[in-house]
N, C-alpha and C. Protein backbone atom coordinates (compact mmCIF):
# COMPACT_ATOMS: atom_id res chain seq x y z
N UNK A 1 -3.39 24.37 114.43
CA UNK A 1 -2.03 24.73 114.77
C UNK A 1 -1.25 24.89 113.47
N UNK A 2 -0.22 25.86 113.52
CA UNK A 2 0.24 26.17 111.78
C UNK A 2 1.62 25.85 112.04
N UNK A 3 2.33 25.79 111.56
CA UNK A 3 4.13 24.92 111.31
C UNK A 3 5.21 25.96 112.34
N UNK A 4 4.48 27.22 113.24
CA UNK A 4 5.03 28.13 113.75
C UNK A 4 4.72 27.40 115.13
N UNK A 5 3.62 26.74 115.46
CA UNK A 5 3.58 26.08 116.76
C UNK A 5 2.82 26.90 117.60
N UNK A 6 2.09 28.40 116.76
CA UNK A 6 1.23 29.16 117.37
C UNK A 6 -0.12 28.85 116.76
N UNK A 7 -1.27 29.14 118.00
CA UNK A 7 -2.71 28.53 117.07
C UNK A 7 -2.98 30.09 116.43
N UNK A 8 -2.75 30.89 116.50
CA UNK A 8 -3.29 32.39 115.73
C UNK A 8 -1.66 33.21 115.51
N UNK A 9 -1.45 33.53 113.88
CA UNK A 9 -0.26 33.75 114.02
C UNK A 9 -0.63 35.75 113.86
N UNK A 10 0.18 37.04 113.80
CA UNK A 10 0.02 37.91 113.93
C UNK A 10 0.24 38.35 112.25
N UNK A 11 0.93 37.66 111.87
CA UNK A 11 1.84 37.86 110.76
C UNK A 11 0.51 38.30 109.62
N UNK A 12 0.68 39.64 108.58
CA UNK A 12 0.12 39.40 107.34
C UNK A 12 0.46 38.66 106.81
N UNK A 13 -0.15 37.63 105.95
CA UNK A 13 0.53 37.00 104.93
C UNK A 13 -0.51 37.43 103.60
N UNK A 14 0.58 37.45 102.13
CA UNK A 14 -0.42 37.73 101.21
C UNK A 14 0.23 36.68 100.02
N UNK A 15 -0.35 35.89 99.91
CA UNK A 15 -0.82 35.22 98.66
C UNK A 15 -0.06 35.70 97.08
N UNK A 16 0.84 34.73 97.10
CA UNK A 16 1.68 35.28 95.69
C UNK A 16 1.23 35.55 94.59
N UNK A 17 -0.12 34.81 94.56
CA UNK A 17 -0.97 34.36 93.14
C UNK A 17 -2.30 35.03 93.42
N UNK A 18 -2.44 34.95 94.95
CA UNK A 18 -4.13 35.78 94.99
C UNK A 18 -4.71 36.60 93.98
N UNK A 19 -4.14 37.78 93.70
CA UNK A 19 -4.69 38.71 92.93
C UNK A 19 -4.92 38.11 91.59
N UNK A 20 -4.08 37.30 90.54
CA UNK A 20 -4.59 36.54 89.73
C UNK A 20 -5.47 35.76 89.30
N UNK A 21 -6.36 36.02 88.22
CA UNK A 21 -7.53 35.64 87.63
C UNK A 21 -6.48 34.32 86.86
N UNK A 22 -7.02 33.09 86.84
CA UNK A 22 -6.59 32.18 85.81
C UNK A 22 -7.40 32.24 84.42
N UNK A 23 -6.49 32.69 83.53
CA UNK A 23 -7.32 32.12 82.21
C UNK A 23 -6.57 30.96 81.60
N UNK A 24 -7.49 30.49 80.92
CA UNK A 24 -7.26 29.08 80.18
C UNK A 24 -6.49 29.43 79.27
N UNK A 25 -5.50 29.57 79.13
CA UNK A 25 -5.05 29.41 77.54
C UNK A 25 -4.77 27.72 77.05
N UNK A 26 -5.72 27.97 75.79
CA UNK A 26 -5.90 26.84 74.36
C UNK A 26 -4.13 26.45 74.58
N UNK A 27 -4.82 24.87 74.52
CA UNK A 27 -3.12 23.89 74.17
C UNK A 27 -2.97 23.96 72.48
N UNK A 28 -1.61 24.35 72.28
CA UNK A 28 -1.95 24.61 70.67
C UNK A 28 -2.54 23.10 69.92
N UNK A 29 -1.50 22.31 70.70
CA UNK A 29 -1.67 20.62 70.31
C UNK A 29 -3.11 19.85 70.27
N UNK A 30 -4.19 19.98 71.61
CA UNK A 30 -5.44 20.25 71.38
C UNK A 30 -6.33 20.68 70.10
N UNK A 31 -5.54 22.12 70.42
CA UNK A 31 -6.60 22.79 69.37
C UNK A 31 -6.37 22.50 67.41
N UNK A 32 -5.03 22.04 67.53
CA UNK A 32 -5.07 21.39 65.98
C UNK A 32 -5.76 19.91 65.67
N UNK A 33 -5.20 18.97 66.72
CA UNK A 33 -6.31 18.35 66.52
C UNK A 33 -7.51 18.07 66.33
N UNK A 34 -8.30 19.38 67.42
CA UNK A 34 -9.44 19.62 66.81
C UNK A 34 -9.99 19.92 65.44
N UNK A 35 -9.06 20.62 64.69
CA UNK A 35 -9.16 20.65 63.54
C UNK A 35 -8.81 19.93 62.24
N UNK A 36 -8.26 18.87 63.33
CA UNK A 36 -8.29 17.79 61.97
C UNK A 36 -9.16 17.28 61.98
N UNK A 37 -9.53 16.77 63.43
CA UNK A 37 -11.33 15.65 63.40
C UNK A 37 -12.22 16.67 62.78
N UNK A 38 -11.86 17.80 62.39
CA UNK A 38 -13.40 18.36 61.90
C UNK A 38 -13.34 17.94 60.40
N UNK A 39 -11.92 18.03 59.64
CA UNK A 39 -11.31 18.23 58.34
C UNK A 39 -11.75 16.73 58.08
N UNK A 40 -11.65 15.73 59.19
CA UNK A 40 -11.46 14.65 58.37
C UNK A 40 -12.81 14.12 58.67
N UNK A 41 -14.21 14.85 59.50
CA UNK A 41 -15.26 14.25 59.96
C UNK A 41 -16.22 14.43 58.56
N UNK A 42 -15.88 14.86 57.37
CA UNK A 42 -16.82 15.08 56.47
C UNK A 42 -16.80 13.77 55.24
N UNK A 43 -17.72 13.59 55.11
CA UNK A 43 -17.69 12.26 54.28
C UNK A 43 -17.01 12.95 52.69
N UNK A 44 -15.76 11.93 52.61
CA UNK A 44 -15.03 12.30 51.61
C UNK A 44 -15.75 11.24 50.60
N UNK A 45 -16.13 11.39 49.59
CA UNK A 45 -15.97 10.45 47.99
C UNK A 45 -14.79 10.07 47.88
N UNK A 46 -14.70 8.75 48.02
CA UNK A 46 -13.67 8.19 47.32
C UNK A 46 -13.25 7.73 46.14
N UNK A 47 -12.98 8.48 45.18
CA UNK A 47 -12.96 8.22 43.81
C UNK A 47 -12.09 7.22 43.09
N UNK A 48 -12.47 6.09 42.65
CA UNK A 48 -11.49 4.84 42.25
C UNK A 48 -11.15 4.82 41.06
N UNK A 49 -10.18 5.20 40.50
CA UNK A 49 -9.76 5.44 39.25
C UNK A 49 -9.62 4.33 38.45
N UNK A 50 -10.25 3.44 37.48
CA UNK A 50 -9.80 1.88 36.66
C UNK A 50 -8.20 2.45 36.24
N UNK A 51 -7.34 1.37 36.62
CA UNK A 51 -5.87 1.39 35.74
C UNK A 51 -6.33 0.51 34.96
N UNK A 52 -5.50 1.34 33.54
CA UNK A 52 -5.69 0.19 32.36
C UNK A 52 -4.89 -0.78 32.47
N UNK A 53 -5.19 -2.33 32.03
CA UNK A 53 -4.61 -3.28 32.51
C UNK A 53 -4.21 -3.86 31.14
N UNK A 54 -3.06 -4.28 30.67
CA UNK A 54 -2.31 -4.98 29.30
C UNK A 54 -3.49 -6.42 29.38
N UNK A 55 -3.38 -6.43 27.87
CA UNK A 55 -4.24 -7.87 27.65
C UNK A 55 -4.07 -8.42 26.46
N UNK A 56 -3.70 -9.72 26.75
CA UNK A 56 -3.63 -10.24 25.20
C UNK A 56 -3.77 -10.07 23.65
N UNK A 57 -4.84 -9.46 23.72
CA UNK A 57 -5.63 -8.82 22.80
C UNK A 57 -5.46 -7.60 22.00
N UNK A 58 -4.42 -6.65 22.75
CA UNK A 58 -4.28 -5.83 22.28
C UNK A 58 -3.03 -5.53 21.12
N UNK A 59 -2.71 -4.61 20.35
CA UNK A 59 -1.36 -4.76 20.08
C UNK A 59 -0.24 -4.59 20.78
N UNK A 60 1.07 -4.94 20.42
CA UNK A 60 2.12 -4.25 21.11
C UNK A 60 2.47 -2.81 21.41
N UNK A 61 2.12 -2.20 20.17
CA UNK A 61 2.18 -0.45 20.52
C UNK A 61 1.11 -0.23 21.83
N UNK A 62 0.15 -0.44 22.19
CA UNK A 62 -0.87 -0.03 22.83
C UNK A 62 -0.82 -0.77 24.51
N UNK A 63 0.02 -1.76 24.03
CA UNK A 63 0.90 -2.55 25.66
C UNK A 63 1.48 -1.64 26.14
N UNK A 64 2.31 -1.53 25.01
CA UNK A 64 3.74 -0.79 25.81
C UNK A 64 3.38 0.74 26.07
N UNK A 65 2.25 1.42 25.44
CA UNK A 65 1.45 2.63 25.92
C UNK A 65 1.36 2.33 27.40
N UNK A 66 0.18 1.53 27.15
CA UNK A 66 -0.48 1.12 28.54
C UNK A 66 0.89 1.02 30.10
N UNK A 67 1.69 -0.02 29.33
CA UNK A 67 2.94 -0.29 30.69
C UNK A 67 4.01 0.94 31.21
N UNK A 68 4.16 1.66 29.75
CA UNK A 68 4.31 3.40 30.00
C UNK A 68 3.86 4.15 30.76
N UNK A 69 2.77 4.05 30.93
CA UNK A 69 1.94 5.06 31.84
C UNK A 69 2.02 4.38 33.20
N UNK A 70 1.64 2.97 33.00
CA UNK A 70 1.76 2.59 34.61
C UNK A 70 3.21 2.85 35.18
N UNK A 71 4.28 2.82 34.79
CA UNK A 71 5.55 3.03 35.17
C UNK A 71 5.63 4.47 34.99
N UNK A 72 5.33 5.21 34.66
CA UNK A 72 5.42 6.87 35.15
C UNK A 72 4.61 7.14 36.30
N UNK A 73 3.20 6.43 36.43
CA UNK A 73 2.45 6.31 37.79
C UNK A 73 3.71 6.00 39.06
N UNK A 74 4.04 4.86 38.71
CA UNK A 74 4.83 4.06 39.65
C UNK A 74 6.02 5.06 40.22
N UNK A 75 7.02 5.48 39.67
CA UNK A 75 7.92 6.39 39.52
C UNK A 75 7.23 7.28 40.25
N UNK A 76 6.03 8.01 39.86
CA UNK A 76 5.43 9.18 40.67
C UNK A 76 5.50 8.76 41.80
N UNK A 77 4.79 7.99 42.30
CA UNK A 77 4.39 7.56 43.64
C UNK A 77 5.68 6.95 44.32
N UNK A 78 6.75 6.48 43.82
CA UNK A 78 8.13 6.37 44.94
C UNK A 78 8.62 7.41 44.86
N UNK A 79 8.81 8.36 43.88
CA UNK A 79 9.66 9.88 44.28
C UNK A 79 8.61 10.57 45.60
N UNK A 80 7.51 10.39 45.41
CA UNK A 80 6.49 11.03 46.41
C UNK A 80 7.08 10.54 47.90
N UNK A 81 6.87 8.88 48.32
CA UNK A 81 7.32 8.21 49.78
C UNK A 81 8.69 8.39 50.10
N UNK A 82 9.94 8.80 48.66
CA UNK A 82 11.08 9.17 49.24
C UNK A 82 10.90 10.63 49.89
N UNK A 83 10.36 11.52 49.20
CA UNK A 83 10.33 12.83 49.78
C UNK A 83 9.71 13.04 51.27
N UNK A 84 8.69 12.11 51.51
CA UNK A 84 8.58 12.12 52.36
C UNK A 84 9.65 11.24 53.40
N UNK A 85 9.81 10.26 53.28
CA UNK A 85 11.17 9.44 53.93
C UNK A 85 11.79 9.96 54.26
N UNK A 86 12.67 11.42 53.42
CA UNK A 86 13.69 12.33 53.55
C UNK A 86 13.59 13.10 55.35
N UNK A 87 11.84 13.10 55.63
CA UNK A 87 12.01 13.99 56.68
C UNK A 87 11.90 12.77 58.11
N UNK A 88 11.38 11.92 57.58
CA UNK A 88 11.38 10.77 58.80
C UNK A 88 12.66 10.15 59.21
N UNK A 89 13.52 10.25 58.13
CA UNK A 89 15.45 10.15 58.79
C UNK A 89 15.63 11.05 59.97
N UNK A 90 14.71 12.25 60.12
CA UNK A 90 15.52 13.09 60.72
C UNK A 90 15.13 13.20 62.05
N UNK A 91 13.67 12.69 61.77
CA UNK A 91 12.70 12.00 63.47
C UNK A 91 13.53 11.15 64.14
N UNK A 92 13.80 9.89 63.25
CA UNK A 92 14.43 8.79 63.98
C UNK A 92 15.43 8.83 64.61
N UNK A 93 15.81 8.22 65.65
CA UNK A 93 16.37 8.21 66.46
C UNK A 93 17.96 7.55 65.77
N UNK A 94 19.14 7.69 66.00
CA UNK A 94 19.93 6.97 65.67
C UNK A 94 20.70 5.76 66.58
């Protein structure tokens, strides 16, 4: 019995979507991910760089070399997490 209260109705009816083939279209979000697990499925070398470390032993010119460089390292690497910081203000929620 159909919502008309007749058991056989006369009526054509045609299907809004019938004629439509579904294709899949790729989730973009999916499909980048996929491409990171591939990017990141390859065994990377991790290369460990020795920092030179100040030591008693040495002179003062060759300290203050040494503590030079680590503080231009240092400097590098917080201008780097601010730049990035800059765009995570703009995620967050206020």
């Amino acid at each position: 019995m159909n919502v008309s209260g007749f058991e056989k109705s006369e009526q054509n009816v045609v299907s809004l979507f019938g004629g439509i083939q579904e294709e899949m279209i790729p989730d973009p979000l999916e499909t980048m991910l996929r491409e990171t697990d591939s990017l990141l499925a390859h065994d990377k070398k991790v290369i460990k760089v020795k920092t030179p470390v100040v030591s008693d032993s040495q002179f003062p010119d060759q300290s203050m070399f040494v503590l030079d460089q680590q503080l231009g390292h240092l400097k590098e690497s917080v201008a780097r997490i601010k730049y990035y910081m800059l765009d995570l203000d703009d995620l967050l929620p206020k």
